[in-house]
N, C-alpha and C. Protein backbone atom coordinates (compact mmCIF):
# COMPACT_ATOMS: atom_id res chain seq x y z
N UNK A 1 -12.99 38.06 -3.84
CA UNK A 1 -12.77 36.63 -3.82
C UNK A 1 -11.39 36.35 -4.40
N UNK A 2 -10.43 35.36 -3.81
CA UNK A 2 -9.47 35.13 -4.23
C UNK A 2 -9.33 34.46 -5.65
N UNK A 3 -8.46 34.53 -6.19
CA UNK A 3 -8.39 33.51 -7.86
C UNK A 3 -8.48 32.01 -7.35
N UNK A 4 -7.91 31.58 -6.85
CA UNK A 4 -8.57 30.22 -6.89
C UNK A 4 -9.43 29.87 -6.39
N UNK A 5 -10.34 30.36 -5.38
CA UNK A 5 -11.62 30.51 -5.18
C UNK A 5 -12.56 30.52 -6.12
N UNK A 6 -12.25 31.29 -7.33
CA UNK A 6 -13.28 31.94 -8.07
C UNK A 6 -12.87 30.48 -9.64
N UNK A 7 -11.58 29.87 -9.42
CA UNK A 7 -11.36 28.88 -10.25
C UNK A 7 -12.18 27.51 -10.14
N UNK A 8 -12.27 27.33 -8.81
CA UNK A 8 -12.83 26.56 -8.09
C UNK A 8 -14.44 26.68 -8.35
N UNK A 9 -14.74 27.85 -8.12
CA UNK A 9 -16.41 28.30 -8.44
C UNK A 9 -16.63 27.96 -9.79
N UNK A 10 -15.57 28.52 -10.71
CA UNK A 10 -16.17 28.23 -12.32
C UNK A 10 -16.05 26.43 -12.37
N UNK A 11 -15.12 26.09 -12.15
CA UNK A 11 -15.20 24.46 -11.95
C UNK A 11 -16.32 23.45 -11.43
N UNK A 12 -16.38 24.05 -10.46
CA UNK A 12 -17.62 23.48 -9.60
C UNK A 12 -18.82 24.01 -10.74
N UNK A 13 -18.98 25.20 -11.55
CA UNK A 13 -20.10 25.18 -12.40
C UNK A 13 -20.18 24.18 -13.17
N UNK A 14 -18.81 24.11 -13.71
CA UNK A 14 -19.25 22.75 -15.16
C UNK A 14 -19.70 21.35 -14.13
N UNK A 15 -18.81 21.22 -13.45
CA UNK A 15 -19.32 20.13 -12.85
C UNK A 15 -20.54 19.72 -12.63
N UNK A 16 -21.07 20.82 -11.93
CA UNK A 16 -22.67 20.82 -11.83
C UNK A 16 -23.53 20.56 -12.56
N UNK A 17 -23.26 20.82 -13.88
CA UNK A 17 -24.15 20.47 -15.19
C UNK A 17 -24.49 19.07 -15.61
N UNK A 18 -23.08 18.07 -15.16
CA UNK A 18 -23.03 16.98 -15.01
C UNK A 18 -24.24 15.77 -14.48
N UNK A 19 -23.89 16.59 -13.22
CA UNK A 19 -24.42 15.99 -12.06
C UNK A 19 -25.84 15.75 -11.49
N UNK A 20 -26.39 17.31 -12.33
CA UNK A 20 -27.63 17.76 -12.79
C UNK A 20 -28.41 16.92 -13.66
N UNK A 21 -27.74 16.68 -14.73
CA UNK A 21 -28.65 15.82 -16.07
C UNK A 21 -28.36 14.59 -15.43
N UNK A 22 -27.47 14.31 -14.84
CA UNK A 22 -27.72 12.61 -14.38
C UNK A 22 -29.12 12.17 -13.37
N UNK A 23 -29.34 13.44 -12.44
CA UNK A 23 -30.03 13.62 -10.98
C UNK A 23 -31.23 13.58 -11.77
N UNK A 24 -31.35 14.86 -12.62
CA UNK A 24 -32.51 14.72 -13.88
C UNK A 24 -33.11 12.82 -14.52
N UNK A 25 -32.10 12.17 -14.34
CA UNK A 25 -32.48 10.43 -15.07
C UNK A 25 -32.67 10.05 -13.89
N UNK A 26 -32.77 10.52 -12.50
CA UNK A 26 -32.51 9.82 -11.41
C UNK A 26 -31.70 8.60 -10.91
N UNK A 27 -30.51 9.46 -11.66
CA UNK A 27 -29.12 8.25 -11.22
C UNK A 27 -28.91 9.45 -10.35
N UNK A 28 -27.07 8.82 -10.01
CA UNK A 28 -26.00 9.82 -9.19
C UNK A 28 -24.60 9.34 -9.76
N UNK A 29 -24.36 10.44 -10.54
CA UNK A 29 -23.07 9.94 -11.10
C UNK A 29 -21.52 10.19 -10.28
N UNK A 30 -21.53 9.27 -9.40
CA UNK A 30 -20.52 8.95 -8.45
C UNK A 30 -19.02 9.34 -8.60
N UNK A 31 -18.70 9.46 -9.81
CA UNK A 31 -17.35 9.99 -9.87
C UNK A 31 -17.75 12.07 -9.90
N UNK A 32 -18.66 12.10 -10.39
CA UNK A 32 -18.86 13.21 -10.22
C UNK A 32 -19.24 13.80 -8.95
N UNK A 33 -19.64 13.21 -8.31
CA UNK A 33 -19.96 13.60 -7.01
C UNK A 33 -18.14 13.74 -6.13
N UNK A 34 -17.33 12.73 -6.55
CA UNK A 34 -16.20 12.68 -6.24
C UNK A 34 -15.44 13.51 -5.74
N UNK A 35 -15.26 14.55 -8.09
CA UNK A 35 -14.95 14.91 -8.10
C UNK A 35 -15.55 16.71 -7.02
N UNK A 36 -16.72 16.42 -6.96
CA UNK A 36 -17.79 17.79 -6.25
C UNK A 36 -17.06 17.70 -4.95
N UNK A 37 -16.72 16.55 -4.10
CA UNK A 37 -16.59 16.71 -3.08
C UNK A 37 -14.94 17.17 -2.71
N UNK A 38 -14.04 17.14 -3.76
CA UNK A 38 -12.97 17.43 -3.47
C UNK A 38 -12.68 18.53 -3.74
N UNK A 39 -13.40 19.14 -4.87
CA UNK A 39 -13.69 20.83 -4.74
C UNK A 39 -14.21 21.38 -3.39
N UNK A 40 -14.85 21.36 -2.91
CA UNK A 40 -16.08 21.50 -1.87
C UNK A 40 -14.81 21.04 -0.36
N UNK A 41 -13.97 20.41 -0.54
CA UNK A 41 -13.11 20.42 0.76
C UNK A 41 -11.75 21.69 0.41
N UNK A 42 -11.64 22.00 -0.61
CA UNK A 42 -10.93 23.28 -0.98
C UNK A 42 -11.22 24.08 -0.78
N UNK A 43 -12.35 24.09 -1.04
CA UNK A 43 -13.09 25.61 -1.15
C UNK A 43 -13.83 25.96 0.54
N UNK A 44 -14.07 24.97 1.13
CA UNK A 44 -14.05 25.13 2.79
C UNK A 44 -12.78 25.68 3.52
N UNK A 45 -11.83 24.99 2.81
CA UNK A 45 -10.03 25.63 3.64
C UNK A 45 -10.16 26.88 3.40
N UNK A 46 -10.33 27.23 1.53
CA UNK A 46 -10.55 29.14 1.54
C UNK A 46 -11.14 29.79 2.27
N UNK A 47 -12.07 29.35 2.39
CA UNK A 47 -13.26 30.40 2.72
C UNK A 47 -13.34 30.35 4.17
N UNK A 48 -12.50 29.51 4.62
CA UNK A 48 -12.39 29.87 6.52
C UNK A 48 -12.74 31.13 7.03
N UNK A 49 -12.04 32.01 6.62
CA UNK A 49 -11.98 32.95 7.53
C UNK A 49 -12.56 33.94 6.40
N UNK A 50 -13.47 34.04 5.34
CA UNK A 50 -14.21 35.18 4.68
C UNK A 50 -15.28 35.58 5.70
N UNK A 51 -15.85 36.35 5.47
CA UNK A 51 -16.80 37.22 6.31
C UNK A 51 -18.04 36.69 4.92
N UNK A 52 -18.12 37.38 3.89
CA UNK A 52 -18.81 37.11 3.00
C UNK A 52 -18.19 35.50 1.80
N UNK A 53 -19.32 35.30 1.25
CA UNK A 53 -19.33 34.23 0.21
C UNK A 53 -19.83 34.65 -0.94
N UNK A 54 -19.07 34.27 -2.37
CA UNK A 54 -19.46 34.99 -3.63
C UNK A 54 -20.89 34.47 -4.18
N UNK A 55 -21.89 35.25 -4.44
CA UNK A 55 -23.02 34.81 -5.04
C UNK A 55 -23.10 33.72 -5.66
N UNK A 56 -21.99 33.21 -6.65
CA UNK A 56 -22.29 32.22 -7.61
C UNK A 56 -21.93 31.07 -6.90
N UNK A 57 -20.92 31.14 -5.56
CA UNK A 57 -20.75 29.85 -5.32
C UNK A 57 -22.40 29.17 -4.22
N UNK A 58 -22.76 30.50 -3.88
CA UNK A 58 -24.11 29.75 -3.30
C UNK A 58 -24.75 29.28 -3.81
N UNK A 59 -25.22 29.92 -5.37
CA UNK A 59 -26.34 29.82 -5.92
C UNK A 59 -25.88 28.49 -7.00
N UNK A 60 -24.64 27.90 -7.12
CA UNK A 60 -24.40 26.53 -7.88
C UNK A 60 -24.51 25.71 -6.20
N UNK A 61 -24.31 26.04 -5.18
CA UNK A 61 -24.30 24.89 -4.08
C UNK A 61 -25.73 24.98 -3.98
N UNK A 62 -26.42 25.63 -4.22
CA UNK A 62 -27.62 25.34 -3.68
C UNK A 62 -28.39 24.99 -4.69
N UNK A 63 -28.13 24.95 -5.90
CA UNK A 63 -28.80 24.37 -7.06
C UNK A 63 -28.56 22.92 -7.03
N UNK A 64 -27.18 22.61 -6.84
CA UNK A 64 -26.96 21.03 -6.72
C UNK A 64 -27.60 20.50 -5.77
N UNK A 65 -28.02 21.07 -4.25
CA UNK A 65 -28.63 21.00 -2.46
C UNK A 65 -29.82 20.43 -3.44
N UNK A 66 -30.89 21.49 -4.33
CA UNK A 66 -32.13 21.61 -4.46
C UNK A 66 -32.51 20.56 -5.43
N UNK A 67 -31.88 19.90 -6.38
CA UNK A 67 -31.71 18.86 -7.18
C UNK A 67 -31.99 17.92 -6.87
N UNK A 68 -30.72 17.51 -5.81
CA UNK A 68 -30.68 16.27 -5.01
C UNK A 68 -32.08 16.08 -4.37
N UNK A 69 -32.70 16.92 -3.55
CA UNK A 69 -33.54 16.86 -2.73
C UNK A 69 -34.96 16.76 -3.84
N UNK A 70 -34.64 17.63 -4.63
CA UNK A 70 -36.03 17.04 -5.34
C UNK A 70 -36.09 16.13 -6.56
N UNK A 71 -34.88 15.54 -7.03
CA UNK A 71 -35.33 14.24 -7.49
C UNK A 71 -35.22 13.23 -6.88
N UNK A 72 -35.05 13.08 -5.61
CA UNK A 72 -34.93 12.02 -4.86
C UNK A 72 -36.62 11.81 -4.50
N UNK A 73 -37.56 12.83 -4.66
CA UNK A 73 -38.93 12.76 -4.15
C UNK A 73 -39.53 11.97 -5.60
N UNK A 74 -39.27 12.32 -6.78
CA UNK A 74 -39.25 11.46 -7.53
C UNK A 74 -39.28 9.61 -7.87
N UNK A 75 -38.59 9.38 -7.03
CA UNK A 75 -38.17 7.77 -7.29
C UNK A 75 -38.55 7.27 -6.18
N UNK A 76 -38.63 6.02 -5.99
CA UNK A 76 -40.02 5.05 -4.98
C UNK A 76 -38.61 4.85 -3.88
N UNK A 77 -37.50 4.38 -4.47
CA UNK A 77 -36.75 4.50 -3.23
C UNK A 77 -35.66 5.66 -3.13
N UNK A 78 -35.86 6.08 -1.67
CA UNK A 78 -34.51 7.44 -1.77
C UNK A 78 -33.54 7.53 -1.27
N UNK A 79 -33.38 5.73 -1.12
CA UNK A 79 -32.40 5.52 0.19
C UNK A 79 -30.79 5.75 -0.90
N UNK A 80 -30.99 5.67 -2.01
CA UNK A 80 -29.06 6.22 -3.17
C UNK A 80 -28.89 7.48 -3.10
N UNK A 81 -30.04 8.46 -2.32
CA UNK A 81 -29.69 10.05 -2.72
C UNK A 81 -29.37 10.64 -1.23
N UNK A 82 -30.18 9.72 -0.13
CA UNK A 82 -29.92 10.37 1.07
C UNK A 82 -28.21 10.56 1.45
N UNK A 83 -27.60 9.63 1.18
CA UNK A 83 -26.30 10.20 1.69
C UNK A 83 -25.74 11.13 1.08
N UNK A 84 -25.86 11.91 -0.19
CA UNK A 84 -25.70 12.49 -1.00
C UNK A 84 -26.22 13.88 -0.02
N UNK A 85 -27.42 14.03 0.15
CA UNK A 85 -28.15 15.20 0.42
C UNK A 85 -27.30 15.39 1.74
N UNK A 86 -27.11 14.26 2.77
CA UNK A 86 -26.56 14.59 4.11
C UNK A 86 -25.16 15.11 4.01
N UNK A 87 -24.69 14.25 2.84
CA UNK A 87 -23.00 15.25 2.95
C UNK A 87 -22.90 16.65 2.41
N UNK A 88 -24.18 16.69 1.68
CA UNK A 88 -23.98 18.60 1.03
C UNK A 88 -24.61 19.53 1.95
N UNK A 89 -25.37 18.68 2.87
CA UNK A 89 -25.97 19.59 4.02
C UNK A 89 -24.54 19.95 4.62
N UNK A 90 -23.77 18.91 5.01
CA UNK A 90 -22.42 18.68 5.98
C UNK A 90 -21.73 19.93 5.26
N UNK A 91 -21.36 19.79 4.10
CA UNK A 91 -20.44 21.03 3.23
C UNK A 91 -21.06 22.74 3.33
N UNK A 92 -22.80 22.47 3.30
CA UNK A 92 -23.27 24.08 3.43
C UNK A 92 -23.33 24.71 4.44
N UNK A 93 -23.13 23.65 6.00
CA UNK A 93 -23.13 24.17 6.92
C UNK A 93 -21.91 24.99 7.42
N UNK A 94 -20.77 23.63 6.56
CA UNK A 94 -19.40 24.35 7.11
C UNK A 94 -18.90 25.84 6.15
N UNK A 95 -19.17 25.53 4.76
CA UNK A 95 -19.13 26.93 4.02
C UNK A 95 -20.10 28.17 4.88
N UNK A 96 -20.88 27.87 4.96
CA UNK A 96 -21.98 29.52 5.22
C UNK A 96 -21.93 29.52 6.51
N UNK A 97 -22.09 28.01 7.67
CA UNK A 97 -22.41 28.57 9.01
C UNK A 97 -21.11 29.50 9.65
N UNK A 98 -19.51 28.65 9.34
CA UNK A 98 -19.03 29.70 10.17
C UNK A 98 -19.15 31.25 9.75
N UNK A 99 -19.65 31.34 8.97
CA UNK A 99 -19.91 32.91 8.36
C UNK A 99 -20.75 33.51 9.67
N UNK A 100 -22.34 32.62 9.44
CA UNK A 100 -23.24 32.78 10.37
C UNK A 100 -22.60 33.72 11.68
N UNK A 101 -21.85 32.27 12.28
CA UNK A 101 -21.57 32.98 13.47
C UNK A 101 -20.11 33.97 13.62
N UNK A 102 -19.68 34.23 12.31
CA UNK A 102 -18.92 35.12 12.76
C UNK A 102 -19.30 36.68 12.61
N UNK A 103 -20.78 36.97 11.72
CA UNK A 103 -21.59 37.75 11.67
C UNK A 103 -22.10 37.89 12.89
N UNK A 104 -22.76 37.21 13.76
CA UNK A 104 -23.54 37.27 14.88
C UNK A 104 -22.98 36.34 16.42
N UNK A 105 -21.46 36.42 15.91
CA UNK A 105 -21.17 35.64 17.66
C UNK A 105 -19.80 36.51 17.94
């Protein structure tokens, strides 16, 4: 993994912690998400053309994916988290799928 890749990954960790205890009160702390999403368009330019993706950056994207999705089942309305969940779907597809198919196309 390149260094700023892997700067980006430790970043995106703290961030996550954030974003987490807020999702935990069933808010969404919007600047944090902000800041998630402008990591998350960096770290798509890197990772264009990797074959593989580093463990930790899946396993913090998919901790934040699994969050969202289950405290939103939590609260009577889920209409503040759905766009949230649809744009990190949008980000995991473009991180891992072109992998997908450059493994198998």
């Amino acid at each position: 993994m390149n260094e700023r890749l892997q700067e980006l990954t430790v970043h995106l960790d703290a961030l996550a912690n954030g974003i987490i205890e807020s999702l935990r009160q069933k808010q969404i702390h919007e600047a944090a998400f902000a800041q998630l999403y402008e990591i998350l368009d960096e770290i798509t330019d890197l990772v264009e053309e990797e074959k593989a993706i580093d463990k930790k950056l899946g396993a913090v994207l998919f901790l934040i994916y699994t969050q969202l999705v289950t405290q939103s089942g939590y609260v009577y309305d889920r209409s503040p988290f759905i766009p949230y969940i649809g744009k990190m779907q949008g980000y995991i597809r473009k991180i891992f799928g072109s992998r997908q198919q450059l493994v198998t196309g």
